[in-house]
PDB file of N, CA and C in Angstrom:
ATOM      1  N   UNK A   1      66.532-136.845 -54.549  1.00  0.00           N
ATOM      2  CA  UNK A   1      65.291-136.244 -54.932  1.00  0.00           C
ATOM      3  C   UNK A   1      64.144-137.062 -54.341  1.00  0.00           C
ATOM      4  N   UNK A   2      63.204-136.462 -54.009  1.00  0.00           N
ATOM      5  CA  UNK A   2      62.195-137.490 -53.141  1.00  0.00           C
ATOM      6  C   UNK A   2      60.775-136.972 -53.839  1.00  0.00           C
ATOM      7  N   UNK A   3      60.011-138.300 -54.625  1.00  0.00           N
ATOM      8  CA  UNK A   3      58.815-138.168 -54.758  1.00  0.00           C
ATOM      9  C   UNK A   3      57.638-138.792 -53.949  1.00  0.00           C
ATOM     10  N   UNK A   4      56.518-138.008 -54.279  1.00  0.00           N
ATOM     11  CA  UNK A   4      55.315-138.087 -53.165  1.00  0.00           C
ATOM     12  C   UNK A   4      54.435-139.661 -54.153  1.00  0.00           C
ATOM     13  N   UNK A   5      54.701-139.783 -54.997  1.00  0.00           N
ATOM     14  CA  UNK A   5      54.333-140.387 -56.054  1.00  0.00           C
ATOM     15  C   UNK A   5      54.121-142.142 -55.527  1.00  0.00           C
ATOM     16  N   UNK A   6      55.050-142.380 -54.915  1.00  0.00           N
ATOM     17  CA  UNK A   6      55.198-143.604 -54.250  1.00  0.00           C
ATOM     18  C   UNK A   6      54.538-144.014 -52.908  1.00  0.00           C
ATOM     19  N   UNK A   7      54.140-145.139 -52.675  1.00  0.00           N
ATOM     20  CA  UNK A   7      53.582-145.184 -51.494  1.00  0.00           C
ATOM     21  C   UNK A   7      54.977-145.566 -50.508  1.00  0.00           C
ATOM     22  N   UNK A   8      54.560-145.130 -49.278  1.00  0.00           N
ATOM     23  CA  UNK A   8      55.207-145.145 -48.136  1.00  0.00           C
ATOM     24  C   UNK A   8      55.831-146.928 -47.663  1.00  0.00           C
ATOM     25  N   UNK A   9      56.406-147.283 -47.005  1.00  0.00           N
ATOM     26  CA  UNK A   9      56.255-148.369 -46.316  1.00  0.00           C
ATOM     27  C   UNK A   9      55.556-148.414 -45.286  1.00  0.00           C
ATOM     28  N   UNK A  10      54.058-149.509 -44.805  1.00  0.00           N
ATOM     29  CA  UNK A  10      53.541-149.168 -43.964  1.00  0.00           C
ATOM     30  C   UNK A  10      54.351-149.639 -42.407  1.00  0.00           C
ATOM     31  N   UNK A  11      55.323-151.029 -42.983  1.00  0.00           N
ATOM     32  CA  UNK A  11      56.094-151.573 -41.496  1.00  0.00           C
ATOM     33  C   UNK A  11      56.997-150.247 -41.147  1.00  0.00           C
ATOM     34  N   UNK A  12      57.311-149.587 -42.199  1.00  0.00           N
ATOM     35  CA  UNK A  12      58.685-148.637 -41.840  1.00  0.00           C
ATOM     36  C   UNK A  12      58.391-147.141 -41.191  1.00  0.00           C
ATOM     37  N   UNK A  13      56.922-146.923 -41.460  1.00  0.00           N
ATOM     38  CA  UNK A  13      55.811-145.838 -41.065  1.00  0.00           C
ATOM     39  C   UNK A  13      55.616-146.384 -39.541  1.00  0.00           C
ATOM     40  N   UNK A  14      55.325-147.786 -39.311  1.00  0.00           N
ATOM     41  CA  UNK A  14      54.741-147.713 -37.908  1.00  0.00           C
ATOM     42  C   UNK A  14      55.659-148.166 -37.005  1.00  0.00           C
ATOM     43  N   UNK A  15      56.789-148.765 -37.593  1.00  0.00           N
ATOM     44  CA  UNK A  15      57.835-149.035 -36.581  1.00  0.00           C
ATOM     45  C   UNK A  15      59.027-148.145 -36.993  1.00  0.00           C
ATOM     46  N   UNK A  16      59.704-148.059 -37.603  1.00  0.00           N
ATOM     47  CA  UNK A  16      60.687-147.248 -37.523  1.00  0.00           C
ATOM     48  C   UNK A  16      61.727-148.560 -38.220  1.00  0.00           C
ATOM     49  N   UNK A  17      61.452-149.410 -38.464  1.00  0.00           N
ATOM     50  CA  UNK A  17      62.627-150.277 -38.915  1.00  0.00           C
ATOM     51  C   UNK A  17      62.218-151.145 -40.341  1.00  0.00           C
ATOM     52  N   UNK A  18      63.275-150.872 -41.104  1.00  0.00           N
ATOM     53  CA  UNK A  18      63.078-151.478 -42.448  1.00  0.00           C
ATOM     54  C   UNK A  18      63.018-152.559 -42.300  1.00  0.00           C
ATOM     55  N   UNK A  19      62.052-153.324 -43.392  1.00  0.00           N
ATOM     56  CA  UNK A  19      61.439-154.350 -44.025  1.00  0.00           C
ATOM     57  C   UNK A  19      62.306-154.717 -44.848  1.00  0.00           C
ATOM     58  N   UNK A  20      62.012-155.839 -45.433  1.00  0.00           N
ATOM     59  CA  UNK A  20      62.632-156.958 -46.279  1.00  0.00           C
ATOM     60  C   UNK A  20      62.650-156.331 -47.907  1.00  0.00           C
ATOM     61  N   UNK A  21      61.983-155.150 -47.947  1.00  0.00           N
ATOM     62  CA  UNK A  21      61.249-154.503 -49.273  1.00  0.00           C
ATOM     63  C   UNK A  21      61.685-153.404 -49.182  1.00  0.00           C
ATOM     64  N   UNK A  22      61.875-152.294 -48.147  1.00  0.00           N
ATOM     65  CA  UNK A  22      62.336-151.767 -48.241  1.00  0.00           C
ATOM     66  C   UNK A  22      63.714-150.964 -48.907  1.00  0.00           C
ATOM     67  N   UNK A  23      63.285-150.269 -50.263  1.00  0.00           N
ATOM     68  CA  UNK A  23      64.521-150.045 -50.798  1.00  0.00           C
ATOM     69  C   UNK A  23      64.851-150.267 -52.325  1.00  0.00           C
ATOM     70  N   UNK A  24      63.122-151.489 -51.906  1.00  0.00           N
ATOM     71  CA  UNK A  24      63.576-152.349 -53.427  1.00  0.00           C
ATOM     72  C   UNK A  24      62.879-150.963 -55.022  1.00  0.00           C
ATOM     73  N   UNK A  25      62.256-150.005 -54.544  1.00  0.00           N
ATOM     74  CA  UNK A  25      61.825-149.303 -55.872  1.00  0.00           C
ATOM     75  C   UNK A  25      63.205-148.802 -56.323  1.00  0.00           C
ATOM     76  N   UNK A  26      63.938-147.992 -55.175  1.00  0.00           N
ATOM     77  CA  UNK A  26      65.153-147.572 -55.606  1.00  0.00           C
ATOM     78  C   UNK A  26      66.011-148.663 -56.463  1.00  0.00           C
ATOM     79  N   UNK A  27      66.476-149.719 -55.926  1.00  0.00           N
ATOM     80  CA  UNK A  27      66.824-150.636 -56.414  1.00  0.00           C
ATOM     81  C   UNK A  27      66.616-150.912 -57.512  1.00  0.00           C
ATOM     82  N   UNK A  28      65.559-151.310 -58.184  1.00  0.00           N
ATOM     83  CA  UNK A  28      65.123-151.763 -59.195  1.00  0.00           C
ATOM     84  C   UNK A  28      65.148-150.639 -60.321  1.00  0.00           C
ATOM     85  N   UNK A  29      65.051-149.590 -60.123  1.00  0.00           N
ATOM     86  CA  UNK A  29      65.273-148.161 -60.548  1.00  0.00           C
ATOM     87  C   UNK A  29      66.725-147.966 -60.851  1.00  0.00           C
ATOM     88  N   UNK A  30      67.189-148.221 -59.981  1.00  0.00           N
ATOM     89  CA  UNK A  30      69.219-148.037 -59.766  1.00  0.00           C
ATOM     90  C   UNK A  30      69.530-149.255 -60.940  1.00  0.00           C
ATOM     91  N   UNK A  31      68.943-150.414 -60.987  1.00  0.00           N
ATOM     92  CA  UNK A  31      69.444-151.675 -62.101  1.00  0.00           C
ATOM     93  C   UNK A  31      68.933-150.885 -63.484  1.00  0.00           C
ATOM     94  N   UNK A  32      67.402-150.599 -63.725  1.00  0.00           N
ATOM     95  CA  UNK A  32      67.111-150.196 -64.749  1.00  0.00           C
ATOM     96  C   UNK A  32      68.105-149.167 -65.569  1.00  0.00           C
ATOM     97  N   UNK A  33      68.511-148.410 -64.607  1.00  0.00           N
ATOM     98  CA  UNK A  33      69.580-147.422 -65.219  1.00  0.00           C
ATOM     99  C   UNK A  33      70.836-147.762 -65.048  1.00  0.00           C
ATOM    100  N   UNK A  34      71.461-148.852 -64.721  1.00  0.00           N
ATOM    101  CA  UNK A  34      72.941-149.326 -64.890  1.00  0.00           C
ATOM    102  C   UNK A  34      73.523-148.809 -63.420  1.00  0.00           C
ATOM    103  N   UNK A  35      72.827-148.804 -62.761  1.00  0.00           N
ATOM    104  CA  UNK A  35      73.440-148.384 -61.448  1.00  0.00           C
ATOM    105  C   UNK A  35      73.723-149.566 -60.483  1.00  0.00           C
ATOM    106  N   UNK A  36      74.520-150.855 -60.882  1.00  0.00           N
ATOM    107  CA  UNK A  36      74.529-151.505 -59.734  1.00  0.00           C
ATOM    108  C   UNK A  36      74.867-151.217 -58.562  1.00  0.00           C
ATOM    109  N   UNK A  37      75.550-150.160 -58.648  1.00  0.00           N
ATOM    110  CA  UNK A  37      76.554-150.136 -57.248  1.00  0.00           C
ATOM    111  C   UNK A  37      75.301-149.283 -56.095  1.00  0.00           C
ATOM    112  N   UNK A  38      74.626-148.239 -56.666  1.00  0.00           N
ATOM    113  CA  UNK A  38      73.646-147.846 -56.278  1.00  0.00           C
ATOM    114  C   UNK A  38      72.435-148.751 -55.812  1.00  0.00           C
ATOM    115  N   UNK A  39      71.951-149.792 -56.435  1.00  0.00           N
ATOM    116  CA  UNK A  39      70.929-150.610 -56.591  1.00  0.00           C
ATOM    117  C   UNK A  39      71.323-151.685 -55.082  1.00  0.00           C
ATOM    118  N   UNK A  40      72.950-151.786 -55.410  1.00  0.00           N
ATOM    119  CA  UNK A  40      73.330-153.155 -54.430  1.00  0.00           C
ATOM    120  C   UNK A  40      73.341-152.385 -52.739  1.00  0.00           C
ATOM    121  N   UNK A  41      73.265-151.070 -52.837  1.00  0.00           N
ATOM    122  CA  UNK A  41      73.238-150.351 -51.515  1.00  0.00           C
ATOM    123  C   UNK A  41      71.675-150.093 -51.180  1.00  0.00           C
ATOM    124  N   UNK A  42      70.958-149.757 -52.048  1.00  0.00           N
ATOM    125  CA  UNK A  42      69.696-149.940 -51.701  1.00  0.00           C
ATOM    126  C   UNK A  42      69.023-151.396 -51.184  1.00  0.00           C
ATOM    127  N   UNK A  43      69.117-151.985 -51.769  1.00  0.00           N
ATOM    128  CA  UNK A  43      68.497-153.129 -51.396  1.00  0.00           C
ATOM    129  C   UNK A  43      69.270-154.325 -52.405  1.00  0.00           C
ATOM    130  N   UNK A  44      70.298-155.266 -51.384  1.00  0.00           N
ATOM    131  CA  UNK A  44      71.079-156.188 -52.273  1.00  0.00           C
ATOM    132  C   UNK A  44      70.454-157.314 -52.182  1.00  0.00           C
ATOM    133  N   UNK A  45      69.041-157.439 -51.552  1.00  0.00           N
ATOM    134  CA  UNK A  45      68.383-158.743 -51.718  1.00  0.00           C
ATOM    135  C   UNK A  45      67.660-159.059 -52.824  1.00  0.00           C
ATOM    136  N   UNK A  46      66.881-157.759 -53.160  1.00  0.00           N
ATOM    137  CA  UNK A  46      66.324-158.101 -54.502  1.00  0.00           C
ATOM    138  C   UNK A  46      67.321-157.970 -55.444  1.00  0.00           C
ATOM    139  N   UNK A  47      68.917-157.309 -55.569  1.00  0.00           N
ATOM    140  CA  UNK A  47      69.650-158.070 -56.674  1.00  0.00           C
ATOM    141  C   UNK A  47      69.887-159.404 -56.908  1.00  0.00           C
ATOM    142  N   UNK A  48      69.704-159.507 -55.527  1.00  0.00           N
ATOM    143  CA  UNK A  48      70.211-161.413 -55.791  1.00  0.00           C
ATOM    144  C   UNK A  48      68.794-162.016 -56.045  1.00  0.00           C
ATOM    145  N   UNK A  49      67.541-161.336 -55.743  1.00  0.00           N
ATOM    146  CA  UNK A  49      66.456-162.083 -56.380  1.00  0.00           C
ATOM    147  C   UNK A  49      66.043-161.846 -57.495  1.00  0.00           C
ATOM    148  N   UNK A  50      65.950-160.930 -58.340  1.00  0.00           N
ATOM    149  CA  UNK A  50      65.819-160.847 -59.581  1.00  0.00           C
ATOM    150  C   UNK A  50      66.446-161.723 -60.488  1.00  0.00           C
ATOM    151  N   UNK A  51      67.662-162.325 -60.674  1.00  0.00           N
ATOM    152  CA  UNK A  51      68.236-163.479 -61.455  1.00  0.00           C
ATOM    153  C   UNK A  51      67.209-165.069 -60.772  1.00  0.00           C
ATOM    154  N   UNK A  52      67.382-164.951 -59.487  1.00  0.00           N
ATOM    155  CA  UNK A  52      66.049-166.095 -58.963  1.00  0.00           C
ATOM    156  C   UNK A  52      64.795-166.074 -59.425  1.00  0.00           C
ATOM    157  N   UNK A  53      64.398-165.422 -59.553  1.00  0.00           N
ATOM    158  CA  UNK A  53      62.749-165.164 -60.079  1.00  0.00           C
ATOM    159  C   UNK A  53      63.054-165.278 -61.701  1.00  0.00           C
ATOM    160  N   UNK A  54      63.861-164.758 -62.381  1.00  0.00           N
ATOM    161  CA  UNK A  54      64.088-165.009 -63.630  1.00  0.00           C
ATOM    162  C   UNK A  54      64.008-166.583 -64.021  1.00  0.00           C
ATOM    163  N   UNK A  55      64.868-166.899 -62.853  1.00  0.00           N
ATOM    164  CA  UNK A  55      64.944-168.359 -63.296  1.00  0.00           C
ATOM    165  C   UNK A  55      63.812-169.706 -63.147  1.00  0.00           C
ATOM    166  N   UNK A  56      63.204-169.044 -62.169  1.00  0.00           N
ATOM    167  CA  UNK A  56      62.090-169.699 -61.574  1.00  0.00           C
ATOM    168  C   UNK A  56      61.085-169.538 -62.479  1.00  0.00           C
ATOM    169  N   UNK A  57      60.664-168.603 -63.579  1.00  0.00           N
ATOM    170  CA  UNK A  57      59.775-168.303 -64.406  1.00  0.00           C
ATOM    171  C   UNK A  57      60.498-168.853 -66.471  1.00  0.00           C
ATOM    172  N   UNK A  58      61.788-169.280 -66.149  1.00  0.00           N
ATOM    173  CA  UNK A  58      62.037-170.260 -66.980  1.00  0.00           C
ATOM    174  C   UNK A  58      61.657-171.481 -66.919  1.00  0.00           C
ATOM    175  N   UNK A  59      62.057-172.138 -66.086  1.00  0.00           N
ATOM    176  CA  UNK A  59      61.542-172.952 -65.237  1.00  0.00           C
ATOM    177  C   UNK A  59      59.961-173.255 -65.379  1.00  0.00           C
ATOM    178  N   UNK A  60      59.283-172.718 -65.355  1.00  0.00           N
ATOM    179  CA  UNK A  60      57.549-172.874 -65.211  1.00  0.00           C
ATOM    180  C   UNK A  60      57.058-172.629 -66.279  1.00  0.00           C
ATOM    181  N   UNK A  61      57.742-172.012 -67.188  1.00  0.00           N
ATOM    182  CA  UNK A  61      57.503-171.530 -68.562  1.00  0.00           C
ATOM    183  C   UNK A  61      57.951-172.431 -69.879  1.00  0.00           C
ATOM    184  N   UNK A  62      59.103-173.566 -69.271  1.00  0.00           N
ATOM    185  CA  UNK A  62      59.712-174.339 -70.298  1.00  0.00           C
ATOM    186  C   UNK A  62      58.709-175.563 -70.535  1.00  0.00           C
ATOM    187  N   UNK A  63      58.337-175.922 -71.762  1.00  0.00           N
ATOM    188  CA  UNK A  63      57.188-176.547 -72.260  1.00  0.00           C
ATOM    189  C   UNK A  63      57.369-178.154 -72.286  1.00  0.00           C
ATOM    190  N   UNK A  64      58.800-178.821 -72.246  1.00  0.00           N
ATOM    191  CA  UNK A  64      59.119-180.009 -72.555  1.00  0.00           C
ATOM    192  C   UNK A  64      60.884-180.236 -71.504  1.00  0.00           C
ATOM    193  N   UNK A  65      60.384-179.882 -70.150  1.00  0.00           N
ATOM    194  CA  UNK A  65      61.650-180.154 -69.245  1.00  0.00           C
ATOM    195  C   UNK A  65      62.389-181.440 -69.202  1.00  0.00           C
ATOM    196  N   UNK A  66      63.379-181.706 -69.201  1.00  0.00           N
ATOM    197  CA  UNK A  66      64.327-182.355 -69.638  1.00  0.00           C
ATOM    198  C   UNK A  66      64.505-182.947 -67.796  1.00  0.00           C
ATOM    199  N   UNK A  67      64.986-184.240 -67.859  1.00  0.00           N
ATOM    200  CA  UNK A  67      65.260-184.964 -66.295  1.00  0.00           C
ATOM    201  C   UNK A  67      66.069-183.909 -65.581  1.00  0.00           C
ATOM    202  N   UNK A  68      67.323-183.368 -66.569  1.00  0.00           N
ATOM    203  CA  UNK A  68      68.251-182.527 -65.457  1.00  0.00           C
ATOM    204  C   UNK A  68      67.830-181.185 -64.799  1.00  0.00           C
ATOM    205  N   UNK A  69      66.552-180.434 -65.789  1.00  0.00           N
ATOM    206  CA  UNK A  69      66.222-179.184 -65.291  1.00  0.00           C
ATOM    207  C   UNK A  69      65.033-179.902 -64.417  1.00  0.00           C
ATOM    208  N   UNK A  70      64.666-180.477 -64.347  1.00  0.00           N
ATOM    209  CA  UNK A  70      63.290-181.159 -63.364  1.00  0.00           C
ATOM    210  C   UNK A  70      64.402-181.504 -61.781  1.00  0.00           C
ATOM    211  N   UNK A  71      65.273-181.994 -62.054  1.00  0.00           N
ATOM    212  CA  UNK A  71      66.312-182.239 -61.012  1.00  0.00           C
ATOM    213  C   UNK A  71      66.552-180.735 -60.438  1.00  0.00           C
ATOM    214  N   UNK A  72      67.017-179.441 -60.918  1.00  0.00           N
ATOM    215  CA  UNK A  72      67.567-178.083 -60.807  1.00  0.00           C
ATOM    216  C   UNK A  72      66.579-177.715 -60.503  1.00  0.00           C
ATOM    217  N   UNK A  73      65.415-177.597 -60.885  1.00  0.00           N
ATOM    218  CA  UNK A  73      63.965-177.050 -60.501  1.00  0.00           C
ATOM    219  C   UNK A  73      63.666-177.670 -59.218  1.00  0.00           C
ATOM    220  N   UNK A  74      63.876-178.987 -58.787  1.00  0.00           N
ATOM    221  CA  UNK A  74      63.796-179.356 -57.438  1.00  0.00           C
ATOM    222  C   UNK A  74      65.012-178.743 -56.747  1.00  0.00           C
ATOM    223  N   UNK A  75      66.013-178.990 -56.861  1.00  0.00           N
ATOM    224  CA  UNK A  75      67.014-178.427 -55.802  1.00  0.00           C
ATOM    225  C   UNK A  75      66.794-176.864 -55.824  1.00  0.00           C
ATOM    226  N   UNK A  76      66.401-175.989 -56.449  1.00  0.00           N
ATOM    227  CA  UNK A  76      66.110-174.582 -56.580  1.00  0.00           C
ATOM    228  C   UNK A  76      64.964-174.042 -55.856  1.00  0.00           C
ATOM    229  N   UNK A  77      63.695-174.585 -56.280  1.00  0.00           N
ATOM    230  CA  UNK A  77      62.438-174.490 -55.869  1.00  0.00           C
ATOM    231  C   UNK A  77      62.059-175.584 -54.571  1.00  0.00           C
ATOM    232  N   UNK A  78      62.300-176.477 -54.588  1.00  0.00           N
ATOM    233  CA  UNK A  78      61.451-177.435 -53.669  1.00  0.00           C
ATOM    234  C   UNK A  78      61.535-177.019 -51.857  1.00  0.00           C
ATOM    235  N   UNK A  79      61.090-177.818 -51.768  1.00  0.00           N
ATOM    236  CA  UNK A  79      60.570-177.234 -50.150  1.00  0.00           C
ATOM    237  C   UNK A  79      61.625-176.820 -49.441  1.00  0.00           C
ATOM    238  N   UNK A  80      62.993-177.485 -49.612  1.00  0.00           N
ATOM    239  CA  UNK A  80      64.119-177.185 -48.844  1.00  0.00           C
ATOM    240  C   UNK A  80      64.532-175.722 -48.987  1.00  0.00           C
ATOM    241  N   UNK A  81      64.683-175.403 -50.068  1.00  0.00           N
ATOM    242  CA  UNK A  81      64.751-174.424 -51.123  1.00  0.00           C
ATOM    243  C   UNK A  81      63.797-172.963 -50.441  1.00  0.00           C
ATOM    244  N   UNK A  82      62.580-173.278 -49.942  1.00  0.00           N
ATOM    245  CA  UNK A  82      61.546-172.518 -50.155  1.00  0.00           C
ATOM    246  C   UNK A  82      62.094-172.504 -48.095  1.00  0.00           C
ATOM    247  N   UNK A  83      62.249-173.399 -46.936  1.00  0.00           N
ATOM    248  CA  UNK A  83      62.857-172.789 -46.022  1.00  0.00           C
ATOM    249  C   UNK A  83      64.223-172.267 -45.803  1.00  0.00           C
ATOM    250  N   UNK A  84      65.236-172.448 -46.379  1.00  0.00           N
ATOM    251  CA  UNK A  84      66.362-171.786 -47.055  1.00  0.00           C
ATOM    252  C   UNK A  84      65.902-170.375 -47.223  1.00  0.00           C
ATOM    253  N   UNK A  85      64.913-170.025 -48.448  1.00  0.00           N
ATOM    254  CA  UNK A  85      64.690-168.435 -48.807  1.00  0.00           C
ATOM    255  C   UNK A  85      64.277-167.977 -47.730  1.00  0.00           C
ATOM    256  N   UNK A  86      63.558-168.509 -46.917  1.00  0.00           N
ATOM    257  CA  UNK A  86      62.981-167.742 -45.889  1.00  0.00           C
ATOM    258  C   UNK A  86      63.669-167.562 -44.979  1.00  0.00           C
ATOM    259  N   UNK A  87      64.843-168.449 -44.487  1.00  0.00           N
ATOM    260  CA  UNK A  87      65.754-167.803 -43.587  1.00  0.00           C
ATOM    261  C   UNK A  87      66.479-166.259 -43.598  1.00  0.00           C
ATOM    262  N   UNK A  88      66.957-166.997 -45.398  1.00  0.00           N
ATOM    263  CA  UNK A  88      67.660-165.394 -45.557  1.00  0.00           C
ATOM    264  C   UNK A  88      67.151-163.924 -45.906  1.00  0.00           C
ATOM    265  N   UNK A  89      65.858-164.267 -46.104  1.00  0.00           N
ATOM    266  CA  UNK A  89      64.869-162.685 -45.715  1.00  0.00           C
ATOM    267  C   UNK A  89      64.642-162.503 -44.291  1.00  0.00           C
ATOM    268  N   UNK A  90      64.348-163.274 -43.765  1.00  0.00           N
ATOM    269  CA  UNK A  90      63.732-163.268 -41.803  1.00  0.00           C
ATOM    270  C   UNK A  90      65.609-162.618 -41.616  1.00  0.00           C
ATOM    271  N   UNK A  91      66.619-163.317 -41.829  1.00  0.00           N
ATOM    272  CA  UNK A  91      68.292-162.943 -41.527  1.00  0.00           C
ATOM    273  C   UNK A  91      68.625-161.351 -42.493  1.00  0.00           C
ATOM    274  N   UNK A  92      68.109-161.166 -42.987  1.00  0.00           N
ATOM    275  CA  UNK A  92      68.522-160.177 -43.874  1.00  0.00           C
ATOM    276  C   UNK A  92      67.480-159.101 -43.672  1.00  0.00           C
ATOM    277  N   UNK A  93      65.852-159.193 -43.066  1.00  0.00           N
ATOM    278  CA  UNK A  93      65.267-158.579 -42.176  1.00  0.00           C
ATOM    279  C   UNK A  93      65.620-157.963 -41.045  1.00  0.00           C
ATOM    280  N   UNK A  94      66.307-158.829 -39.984  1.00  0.00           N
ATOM    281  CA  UNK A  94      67.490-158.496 -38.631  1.00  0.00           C
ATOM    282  C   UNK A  94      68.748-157.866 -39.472  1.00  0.00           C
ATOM    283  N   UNK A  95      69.327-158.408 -39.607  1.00  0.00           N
ATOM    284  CA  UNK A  95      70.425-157.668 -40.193  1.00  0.00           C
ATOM    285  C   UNK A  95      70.651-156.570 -40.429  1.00  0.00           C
ATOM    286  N   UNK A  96      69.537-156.055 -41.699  1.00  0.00           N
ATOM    287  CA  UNK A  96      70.088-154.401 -41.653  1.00  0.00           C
ATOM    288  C   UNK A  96      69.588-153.551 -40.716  1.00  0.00           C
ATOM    289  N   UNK A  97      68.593-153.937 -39.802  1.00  0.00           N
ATOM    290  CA  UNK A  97      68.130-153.049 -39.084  1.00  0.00           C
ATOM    291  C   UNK A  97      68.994-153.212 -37.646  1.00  0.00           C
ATOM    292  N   UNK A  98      70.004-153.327 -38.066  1.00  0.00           N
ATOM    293  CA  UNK A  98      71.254-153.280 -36.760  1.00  0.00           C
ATOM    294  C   UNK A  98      72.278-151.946 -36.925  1.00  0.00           C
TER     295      UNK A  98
END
């Protein structure tokens, strides 16, 4: 079923090749309703980021962090962490558009 309701992708409008985002309303739509299998074909990056972002907002949200989650919060978040994520969107960018 296709609604007008949503905006377009503008990378996927002017080039012809999906984005890193692409996919993700379905997706997130497909989880809301118990559809993993649906959700993980739409877009399986934001499945695997949604538990990340969950955690990352525990993380920033916990009021009295303890040495070992300050340790996990660095190996998770810290800079290494942050060129790591970006590989596998820039790799997962190429990827499906093969």
């Amino acid at each position: 079923m296709q609604y007008n309701l949503f905006p377009k992708c503008p990378f996927y409008a002017l080039t012809g090749y999906k984005c890193p985002g692409c996919g993700s309303q379905r997706a997130i739509h497909d989880l809301l309703n118990f559809d993993f299998y649906n959700a993980w074909r739409q877009n399986f990056l934001v499945v695997i980021a949604i538990p990340y972002i969950i955690t990352g907002l525990s993380f920033e949200y916990n009021k009295n962090p303890t040495p070992k989650i300050l340790k996990w919060r660095k190996i998770l978040f810290g800079y290494k962490a942050i060129i790591i994520v970006f590989i596998i969107v820039v790799s997962f960018w190429i990827i499906r558009n093969y």
